[in-house]
PDB file of N, CA and C in Angstrom:
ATOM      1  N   UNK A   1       5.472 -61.414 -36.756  1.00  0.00           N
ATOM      2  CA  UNK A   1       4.684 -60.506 -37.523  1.00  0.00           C
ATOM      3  C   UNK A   1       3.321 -60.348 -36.827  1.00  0.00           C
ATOM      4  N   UNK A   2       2.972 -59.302 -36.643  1.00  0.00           N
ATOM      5  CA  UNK A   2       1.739 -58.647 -36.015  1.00  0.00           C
ATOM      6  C   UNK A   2       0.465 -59.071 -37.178  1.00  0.00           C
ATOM      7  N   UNK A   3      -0.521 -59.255 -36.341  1.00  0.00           N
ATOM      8  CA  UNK A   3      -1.986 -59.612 -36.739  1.00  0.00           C
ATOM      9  C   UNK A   3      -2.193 -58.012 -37.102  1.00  0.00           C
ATOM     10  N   UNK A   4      -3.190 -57.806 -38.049  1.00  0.00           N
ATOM     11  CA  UNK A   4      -4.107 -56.705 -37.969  1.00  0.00           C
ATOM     12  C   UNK A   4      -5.553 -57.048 -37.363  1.00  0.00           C
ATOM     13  N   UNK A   5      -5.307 -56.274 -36.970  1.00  0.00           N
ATOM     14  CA  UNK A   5      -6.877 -56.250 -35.941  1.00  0.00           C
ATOM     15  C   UNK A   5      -8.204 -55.672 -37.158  1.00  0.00           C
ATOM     16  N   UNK A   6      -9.529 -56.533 -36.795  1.00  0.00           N
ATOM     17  CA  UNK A   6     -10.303 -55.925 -37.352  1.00  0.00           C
ATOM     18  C   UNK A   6     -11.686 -55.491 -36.436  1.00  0.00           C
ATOM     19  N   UNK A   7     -11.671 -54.206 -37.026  1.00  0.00           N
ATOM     20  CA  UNK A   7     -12.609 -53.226 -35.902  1.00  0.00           C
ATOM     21  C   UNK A   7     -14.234 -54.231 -36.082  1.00  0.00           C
ATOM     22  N   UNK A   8     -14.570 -54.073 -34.824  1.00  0.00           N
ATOM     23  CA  UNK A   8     -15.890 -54.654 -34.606  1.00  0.00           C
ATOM     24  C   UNK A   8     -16.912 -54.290 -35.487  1.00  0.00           C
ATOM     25  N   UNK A   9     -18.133 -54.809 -35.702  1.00  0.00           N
ATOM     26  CA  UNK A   9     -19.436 -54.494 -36.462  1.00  0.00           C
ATOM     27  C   UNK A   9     -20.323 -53.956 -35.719  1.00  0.00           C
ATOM     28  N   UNK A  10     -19.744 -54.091 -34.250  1.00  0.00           N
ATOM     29  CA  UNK A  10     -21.170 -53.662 -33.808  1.00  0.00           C
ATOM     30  C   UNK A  10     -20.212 -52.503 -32.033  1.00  0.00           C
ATOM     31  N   UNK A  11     -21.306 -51.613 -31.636  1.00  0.00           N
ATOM     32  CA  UNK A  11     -20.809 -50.875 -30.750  1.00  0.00           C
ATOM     33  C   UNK A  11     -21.956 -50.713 -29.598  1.00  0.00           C
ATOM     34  N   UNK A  12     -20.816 -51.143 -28.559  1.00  0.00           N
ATOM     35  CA  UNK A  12     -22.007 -51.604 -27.184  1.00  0.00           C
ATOM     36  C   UNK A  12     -22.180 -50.387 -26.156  1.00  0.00           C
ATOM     37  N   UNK A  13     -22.696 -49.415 -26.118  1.00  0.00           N
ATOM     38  CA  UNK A  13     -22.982 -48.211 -25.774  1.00  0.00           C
ATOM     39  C   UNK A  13     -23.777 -48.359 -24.582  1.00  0.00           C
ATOM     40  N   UNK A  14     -24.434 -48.987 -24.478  1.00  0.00           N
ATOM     41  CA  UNK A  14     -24.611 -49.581 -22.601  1.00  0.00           C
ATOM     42  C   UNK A  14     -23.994 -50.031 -22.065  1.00  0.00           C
ATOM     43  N   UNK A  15     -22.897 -50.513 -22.623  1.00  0.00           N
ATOM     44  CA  UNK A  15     -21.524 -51.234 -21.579  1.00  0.00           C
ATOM     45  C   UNK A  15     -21.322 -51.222 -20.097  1.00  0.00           C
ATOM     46  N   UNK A  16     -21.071 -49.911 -20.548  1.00  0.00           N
ATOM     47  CA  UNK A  16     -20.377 -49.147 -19.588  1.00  0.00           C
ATOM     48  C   UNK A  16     -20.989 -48.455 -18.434  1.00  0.00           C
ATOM     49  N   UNK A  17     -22.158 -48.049 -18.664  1.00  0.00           N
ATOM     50  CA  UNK A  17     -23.407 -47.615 -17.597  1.00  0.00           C
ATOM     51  C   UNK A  17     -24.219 -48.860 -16.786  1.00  0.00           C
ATOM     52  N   UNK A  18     -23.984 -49.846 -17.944  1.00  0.00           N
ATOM     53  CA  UNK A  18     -24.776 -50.642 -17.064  1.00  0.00           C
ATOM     54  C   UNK A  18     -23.274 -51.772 -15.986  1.00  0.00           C
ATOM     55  N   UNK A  19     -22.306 -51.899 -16.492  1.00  0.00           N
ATOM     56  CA  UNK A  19     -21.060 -52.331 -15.323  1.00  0.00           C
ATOM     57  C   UNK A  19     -21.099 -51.484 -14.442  1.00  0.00           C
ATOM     58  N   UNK A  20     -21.182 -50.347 -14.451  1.00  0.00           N
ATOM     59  CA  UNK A  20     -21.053 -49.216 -13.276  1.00  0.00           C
ATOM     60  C   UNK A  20     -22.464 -49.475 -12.280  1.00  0.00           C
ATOM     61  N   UNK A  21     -23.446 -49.594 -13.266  1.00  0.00           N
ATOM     62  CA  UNK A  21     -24.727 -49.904 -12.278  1.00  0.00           C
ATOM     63  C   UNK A  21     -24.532 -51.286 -11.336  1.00  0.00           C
ATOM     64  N   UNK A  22     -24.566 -52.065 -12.235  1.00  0.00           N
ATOM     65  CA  UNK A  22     -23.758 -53.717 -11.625  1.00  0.00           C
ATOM     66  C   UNK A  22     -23.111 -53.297 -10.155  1.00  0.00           C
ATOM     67  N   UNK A  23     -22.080 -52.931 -10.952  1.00  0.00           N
ATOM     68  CA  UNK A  23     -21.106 -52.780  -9.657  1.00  0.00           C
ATOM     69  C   UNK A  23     -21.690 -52.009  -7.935  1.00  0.00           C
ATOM     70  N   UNK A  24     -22.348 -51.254  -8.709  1.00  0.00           N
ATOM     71  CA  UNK A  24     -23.031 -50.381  -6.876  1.00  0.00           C
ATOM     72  C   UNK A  24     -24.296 -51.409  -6.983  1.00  0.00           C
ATOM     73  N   UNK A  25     -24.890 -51.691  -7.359  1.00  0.00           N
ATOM     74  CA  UNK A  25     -25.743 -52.786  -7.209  1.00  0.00           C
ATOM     75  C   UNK A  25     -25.522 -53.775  -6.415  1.00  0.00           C
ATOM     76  N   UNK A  26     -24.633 -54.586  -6.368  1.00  0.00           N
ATOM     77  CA  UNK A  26     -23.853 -55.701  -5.733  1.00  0.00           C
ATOM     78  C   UNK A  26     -23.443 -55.119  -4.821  1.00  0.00           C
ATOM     79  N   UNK A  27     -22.947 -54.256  -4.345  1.00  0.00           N
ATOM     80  CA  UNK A  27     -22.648 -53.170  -2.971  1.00  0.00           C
ATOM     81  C   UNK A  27     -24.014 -53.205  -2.481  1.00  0.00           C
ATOM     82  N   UNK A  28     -24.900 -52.991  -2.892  1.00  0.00           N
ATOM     83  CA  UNK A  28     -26.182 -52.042  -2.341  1.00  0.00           C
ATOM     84  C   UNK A  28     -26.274 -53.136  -0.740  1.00  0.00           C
ATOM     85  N   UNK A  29     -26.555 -54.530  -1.174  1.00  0.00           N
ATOM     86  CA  UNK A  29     -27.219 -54.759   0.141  1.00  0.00           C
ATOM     87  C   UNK A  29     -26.320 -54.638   1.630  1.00  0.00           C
ATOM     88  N   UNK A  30     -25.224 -54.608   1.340  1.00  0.00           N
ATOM     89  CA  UNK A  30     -23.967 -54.118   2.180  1.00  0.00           C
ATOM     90  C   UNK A  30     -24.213 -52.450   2.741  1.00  0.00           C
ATOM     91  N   UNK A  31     -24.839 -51.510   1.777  1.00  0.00           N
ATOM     92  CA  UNK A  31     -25.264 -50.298   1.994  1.00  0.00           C
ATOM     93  C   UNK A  31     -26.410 -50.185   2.661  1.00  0.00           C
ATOM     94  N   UNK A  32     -27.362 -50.887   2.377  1.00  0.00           N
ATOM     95  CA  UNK A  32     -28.644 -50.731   3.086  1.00  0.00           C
ATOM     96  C   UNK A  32     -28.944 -50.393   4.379  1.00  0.00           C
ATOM     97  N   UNK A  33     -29.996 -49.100   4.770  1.00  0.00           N
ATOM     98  CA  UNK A  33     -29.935 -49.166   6.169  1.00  0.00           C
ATOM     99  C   UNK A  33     -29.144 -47.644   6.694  1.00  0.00           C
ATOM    100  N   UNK A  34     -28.114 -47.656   5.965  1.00  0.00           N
ATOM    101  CA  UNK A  34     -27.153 -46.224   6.222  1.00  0.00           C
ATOM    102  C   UNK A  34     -27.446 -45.185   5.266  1.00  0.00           C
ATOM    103  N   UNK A  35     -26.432 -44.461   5.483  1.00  0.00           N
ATOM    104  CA  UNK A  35     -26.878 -43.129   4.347  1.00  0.00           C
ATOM    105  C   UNK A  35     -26.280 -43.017   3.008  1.00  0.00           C
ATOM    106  N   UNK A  36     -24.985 -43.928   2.899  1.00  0.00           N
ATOM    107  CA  UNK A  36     -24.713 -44.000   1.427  1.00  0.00           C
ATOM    108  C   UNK A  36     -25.853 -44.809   0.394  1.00  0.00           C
ATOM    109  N   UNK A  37     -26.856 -45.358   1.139  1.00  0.00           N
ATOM    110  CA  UNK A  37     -27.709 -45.903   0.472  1.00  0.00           C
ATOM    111  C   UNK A  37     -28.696 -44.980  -0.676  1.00  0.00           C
ATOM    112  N   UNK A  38     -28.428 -43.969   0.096  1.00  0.00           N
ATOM    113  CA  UNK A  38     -29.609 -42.955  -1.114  1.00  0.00           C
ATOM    114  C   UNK A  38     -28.355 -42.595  -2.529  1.00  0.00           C
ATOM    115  N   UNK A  39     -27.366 -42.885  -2.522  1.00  0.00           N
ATOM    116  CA  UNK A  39     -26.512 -42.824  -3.299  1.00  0.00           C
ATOM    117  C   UNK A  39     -25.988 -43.987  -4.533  1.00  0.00           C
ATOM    118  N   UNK A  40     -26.940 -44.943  -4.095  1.00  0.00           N
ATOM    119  CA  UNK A  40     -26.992 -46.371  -4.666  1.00  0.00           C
ATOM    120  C   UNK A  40     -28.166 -45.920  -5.863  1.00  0.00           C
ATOM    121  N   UNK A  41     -29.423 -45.383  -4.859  1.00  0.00           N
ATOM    122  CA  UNK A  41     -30.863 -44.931  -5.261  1.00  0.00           C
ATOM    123  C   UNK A  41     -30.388 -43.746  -6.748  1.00  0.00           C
ATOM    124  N   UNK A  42     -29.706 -42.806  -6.452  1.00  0.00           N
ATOM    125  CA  UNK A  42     -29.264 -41.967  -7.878  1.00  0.00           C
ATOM    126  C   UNK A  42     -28.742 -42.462  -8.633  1.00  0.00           C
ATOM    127  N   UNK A  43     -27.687 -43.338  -7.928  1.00  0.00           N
ATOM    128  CA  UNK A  43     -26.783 -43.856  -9.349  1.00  0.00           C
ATOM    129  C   UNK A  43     -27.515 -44.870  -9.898  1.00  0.00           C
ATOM    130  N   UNK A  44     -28.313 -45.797  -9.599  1.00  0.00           N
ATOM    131  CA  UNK A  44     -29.116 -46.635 -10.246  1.00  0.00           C
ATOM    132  C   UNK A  44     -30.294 -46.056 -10.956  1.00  0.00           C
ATOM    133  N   UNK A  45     -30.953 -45.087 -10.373  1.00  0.00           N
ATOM    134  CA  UNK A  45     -31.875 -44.649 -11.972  1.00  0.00           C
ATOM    135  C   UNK A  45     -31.472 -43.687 -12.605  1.00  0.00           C
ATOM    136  N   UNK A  46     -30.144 -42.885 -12.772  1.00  0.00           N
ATOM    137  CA  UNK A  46     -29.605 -42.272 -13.241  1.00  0.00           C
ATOM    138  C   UNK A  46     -29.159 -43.140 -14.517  1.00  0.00           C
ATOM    139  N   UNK A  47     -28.705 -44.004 -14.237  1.00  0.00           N
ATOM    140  CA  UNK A  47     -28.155 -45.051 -14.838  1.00  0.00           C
ATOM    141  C   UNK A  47     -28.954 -46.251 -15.635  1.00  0.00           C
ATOM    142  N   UNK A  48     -30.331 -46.086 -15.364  1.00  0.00           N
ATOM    143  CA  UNK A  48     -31.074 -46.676 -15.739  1.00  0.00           C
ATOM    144  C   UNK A  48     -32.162 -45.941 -17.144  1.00  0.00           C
ATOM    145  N   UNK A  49     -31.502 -44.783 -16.435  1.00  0.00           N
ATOM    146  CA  UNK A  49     -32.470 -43.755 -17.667  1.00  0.00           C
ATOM    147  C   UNK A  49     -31.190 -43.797 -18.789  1.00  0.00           C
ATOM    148  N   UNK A  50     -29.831 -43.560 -18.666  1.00  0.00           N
ATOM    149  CA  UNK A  50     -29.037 -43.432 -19.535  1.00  0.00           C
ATOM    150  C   UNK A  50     -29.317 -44.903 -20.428  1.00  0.00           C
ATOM    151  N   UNK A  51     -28.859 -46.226 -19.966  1.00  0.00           N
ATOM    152  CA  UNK A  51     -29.180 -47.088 -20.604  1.00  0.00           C
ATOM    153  C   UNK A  51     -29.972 -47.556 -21.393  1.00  0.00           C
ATOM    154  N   UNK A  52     -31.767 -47.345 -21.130  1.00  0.00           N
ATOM    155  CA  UNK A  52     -32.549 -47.270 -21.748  1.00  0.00           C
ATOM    156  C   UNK A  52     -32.917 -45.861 -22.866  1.00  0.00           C
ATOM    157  N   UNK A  53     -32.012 -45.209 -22.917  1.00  0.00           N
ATOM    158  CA  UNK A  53     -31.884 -44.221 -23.906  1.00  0.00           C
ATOM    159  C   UNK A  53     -31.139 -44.650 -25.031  1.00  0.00           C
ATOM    160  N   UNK A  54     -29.662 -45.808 -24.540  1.00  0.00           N
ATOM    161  CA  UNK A  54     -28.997 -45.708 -25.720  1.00  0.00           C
ATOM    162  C   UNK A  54     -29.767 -47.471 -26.252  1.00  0.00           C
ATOM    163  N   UNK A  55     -30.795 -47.742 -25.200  1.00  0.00           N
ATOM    164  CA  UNK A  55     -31.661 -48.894 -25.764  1.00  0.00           C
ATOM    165  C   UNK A  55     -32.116 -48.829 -26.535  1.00  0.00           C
ATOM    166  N   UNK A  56     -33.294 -47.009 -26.843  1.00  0.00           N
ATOM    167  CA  UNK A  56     -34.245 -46.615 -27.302  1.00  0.00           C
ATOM    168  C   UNK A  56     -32.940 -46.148 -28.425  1.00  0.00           C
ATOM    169  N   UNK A  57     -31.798 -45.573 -28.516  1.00  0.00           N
ATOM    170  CA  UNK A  57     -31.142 -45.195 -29.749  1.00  0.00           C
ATOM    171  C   UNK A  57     -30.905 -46.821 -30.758  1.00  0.00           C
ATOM    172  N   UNK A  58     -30.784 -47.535 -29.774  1.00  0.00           N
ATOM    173  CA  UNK A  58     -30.231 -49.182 -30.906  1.00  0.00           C
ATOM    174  C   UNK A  58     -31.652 -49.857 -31.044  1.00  0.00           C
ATOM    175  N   UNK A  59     -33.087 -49.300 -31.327  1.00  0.00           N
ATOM    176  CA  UNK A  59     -33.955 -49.414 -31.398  1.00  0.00           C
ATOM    177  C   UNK A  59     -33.993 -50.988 -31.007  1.00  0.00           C
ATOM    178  N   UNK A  60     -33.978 -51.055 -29.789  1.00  0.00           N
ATOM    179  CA  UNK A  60     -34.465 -52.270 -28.830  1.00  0.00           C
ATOM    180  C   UNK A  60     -35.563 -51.498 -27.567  1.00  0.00           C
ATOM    181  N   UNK A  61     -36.741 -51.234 -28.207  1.00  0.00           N
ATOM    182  CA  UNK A  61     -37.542 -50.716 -27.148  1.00  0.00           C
ATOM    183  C   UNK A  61     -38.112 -52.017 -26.455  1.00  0.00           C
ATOM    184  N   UNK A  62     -37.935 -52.916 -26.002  1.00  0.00           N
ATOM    185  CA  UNK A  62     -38.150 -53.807 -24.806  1.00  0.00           C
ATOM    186  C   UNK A  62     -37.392 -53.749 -23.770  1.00  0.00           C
ATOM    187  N   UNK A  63     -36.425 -53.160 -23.919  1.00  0.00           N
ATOM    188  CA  UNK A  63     -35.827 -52.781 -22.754  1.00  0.00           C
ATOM    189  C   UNK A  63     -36.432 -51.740 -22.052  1.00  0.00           C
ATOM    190  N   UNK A  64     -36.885 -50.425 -22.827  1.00  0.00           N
ATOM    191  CA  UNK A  64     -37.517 -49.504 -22.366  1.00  0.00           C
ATOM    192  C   UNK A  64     -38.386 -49.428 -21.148  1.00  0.00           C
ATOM    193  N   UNK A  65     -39.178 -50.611 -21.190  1.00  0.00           N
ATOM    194  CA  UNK A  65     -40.652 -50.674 -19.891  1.00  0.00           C
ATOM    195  C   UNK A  65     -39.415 -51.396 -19.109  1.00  0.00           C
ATOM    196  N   UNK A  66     -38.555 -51.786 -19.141  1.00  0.00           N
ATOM    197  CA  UNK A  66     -37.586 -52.684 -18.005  1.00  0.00           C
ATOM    198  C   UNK A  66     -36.921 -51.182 -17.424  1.00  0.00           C
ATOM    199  N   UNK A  67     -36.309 -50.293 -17.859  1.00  0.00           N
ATOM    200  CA  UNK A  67     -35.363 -49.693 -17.200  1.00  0.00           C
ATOM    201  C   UNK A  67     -36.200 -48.551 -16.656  1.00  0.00           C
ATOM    202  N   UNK A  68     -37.442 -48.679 -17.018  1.00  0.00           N
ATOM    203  CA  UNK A  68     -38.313 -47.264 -17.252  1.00  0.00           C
ATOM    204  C   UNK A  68     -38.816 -47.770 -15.417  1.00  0.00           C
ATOM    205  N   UNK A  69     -39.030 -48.794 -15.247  1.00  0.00           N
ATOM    206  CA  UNK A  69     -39.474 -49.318 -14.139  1.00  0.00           C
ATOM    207  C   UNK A  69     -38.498 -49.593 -12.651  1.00  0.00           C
ATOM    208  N   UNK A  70     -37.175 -49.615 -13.502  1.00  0.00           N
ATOM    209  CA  UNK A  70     -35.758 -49.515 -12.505  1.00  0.00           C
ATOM    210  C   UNK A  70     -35.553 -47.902 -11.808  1.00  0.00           C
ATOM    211  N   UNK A  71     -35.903 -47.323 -13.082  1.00  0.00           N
ATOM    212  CA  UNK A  71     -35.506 -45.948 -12.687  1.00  0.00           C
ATOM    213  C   UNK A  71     -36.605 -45.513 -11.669  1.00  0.00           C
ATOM    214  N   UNK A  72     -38.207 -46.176 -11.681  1.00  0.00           N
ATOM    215  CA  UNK A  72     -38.943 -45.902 -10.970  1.00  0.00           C
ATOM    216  C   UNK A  72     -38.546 -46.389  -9.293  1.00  0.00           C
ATOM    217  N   UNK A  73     -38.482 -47.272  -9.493  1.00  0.00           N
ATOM    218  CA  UNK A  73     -38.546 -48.037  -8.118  1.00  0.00           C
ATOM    219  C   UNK A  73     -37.566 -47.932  -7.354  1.00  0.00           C
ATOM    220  N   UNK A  74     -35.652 -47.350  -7.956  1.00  0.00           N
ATOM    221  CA  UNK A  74     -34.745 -46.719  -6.976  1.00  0.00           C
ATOM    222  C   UNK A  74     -34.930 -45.270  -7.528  1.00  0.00           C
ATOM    223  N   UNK A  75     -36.287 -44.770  -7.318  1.00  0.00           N
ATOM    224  CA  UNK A  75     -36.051 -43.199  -7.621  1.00  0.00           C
ATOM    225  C   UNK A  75     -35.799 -42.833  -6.316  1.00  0.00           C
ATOM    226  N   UNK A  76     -35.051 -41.818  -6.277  1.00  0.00           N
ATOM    227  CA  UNK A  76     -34.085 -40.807  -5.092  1.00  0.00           C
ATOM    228  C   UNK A  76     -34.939 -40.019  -4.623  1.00  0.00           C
ATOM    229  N   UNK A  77     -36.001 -39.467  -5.281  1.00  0.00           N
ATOM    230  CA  UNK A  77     -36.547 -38.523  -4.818  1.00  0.00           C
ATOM    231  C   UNK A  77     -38.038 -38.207  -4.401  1.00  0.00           C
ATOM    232  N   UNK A  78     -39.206 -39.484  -4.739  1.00  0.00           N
ATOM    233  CA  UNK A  78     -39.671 -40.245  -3.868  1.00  0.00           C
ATOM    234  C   UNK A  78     -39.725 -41.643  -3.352  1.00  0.00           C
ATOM    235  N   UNK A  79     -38.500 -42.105  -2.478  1.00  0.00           N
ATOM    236  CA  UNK A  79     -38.242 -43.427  -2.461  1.00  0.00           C
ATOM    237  C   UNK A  79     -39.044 -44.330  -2.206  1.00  0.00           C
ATOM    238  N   UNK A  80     -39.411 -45.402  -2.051  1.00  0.00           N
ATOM    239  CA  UNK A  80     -40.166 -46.220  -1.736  1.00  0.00           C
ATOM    240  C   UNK A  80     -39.815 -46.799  -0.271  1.00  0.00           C
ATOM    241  N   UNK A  81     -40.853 -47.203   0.638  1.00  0.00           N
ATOM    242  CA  UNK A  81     -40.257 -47.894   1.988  1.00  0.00           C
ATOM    243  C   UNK A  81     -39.854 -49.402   1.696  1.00  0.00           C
ATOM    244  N   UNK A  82     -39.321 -49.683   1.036  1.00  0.00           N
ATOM    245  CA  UNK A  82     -39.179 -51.134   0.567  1.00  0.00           C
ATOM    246  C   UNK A  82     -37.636 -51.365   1.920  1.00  0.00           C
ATOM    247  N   UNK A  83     -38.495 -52.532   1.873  1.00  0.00           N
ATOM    248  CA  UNK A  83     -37.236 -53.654   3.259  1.00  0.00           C
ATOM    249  C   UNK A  83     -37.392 -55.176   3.066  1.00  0.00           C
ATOM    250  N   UNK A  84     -36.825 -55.461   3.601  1.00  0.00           N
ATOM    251  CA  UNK A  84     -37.151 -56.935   3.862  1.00  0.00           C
ATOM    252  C   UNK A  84     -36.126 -58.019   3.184  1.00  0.00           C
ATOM    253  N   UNK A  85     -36.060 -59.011   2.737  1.00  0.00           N
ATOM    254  CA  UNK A  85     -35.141 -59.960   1.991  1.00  0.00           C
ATOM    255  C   UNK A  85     -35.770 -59.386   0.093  1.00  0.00           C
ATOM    256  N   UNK A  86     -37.290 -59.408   0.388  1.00  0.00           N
ATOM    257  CA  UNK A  86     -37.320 -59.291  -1.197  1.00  0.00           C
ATOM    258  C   UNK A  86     -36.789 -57.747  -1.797  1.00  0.00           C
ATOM    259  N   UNK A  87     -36.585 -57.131  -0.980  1.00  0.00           N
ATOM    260  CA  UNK A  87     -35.562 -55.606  -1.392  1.00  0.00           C
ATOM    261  C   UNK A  87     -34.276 -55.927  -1.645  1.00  0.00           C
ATOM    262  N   UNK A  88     -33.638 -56.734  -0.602  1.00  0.00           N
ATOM    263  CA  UNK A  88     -32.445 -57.306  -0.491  1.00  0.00           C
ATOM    264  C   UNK A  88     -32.049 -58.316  -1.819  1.00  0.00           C
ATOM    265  N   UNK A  89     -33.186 -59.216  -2.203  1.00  0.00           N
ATOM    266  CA  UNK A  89     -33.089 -59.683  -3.608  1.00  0.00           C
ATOM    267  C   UNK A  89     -32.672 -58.638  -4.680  1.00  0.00           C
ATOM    268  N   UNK A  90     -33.686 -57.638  -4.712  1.00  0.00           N
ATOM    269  CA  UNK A  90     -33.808 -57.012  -6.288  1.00  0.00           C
ATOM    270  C   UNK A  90     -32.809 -55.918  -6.389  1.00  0.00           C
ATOM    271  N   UNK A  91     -31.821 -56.140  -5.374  1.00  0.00           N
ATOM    272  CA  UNK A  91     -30.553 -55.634  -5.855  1.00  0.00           C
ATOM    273  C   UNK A  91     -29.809 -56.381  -6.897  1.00  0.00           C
ATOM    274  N   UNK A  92     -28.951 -57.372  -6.132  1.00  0.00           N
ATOM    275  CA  UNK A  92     -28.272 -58.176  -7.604  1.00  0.00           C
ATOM    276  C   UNK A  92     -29.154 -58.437  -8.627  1.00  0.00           C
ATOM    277  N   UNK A  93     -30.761 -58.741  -8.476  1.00  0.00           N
ATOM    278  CA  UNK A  93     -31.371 -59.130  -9.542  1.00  0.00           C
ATOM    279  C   UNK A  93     -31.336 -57.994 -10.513  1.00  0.00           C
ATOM    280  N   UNK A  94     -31.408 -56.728 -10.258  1.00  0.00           N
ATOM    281  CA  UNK A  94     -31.569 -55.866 -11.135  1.00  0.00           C
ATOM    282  C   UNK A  94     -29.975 -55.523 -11.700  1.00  0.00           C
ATOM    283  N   UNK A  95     -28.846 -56.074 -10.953  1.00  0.00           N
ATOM    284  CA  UNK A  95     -27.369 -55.667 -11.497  1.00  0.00           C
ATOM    285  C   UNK A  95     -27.543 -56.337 -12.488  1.00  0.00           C
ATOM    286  N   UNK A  96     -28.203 -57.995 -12.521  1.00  0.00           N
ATOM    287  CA  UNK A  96     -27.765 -59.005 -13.425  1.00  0.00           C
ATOM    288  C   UNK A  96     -28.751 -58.596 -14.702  1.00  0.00           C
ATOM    289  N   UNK A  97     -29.885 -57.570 -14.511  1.00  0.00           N
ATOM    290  CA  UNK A  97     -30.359 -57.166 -15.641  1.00  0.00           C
ATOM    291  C   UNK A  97     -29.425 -56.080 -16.278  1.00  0.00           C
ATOM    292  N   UNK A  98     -29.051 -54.988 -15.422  1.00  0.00           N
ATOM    293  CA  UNK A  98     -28.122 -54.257 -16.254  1.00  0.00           C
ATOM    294  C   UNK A  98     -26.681 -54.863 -16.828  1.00  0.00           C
ATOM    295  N   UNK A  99     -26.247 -56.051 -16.165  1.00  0.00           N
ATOM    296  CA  UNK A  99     -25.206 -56.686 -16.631  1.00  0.00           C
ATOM    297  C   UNK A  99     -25.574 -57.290 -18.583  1.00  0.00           C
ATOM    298  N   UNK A 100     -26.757 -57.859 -18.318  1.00  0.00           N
ATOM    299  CA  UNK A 100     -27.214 -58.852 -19.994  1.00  0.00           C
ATOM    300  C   UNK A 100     -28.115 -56.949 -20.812  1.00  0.00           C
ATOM    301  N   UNK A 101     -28.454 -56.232 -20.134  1.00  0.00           N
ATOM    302  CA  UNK A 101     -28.720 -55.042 -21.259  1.00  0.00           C
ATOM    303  C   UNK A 101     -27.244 -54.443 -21.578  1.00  0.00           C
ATOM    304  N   UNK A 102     -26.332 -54.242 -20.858  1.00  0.00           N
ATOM    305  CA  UNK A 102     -25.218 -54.233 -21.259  1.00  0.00           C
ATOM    306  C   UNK A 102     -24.516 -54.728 -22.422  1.00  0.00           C
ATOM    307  N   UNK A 103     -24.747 -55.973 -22.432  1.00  0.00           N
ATOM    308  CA  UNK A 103     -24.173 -56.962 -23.244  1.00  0.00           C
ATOM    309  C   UNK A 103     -25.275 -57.207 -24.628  1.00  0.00           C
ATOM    310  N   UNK A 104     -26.473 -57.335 -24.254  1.00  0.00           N
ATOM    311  CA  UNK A 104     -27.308 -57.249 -25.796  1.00  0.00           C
ATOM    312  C   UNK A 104     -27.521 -55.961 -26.527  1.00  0.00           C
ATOM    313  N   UNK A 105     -27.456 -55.029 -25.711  1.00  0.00           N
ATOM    314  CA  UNK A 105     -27.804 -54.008 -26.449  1.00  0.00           C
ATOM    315  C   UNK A 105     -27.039 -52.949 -27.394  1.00  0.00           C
ATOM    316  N   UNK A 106     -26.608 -52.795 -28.760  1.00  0.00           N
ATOM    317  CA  UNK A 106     -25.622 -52.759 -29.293  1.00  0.00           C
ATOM    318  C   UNK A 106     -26.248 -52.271 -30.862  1.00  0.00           C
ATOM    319  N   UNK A 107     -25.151 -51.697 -31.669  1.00  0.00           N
ATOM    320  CA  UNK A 107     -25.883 -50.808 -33.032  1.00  0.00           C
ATOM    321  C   UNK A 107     -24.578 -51.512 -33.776  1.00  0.00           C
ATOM    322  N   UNK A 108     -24.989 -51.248 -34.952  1.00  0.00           N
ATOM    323  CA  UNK A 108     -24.028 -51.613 -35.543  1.00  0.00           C
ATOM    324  C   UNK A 108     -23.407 -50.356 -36.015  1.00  0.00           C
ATOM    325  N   UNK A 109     -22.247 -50.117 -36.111  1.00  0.00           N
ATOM    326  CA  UNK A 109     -21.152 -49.115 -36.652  1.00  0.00           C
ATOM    327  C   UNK A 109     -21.230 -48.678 -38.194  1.00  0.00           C
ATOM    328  N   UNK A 110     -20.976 -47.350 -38.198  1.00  0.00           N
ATOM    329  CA  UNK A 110     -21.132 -46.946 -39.435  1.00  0.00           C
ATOM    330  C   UNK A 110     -20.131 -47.492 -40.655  1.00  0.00           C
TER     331      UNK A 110
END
């Protein structure tokens, strides 16, 4: 005999933007240097503005100055000359932030 399932209380609406960010994130320092790299640069504050939107919808504005500052610093369209190991850091460091806004940030269901 089958369980009934019971639907969650709560709905994680950054999930999914921020695994996708993760994921080219953790690529990035493998990218660096070439030209798919400016493609890391869109999808990460693209992705950073979406997230902190559905932050600002599950009224968790502390995330806000966090993603507001992600989206700044891989902006595409005036990039920054950033190099070195500490560039090379704040790749995964910033996946592992979109990985835990992912995961905390959440509304509860109607």
């Amino acid at each position: 005999m089958a369980k009934e399932r019971t639907a969650s209380l709560y709905q994680r609406n950054a999930f999914a933007p921020g695994l996708l960010a993760a994921a080219v994130l953790f690529l990035a320092p493998a990218l660096m240097g070439g030209d798919w790299f400016m493609l890391v640069l869109y999808v990460t504050s693209i992705l950073a503005v979406i997230v902190a939107w559905f932050a600002f919808q599950a009224r968790q504005w502390w995330w806000m100055p966090v993603f507001a500052a992600i989206a700044v610093i891989w902006n595409p369209v005036f990039p920054f000359p950033f190099n070195g190991p500490a560039w090379t850091f704040a790749q995964p460091a910033a996946a592992v932030v979109f990985l835990v806004a992912g995961v905390l940030i959440k509304i509860r269901r109607a």
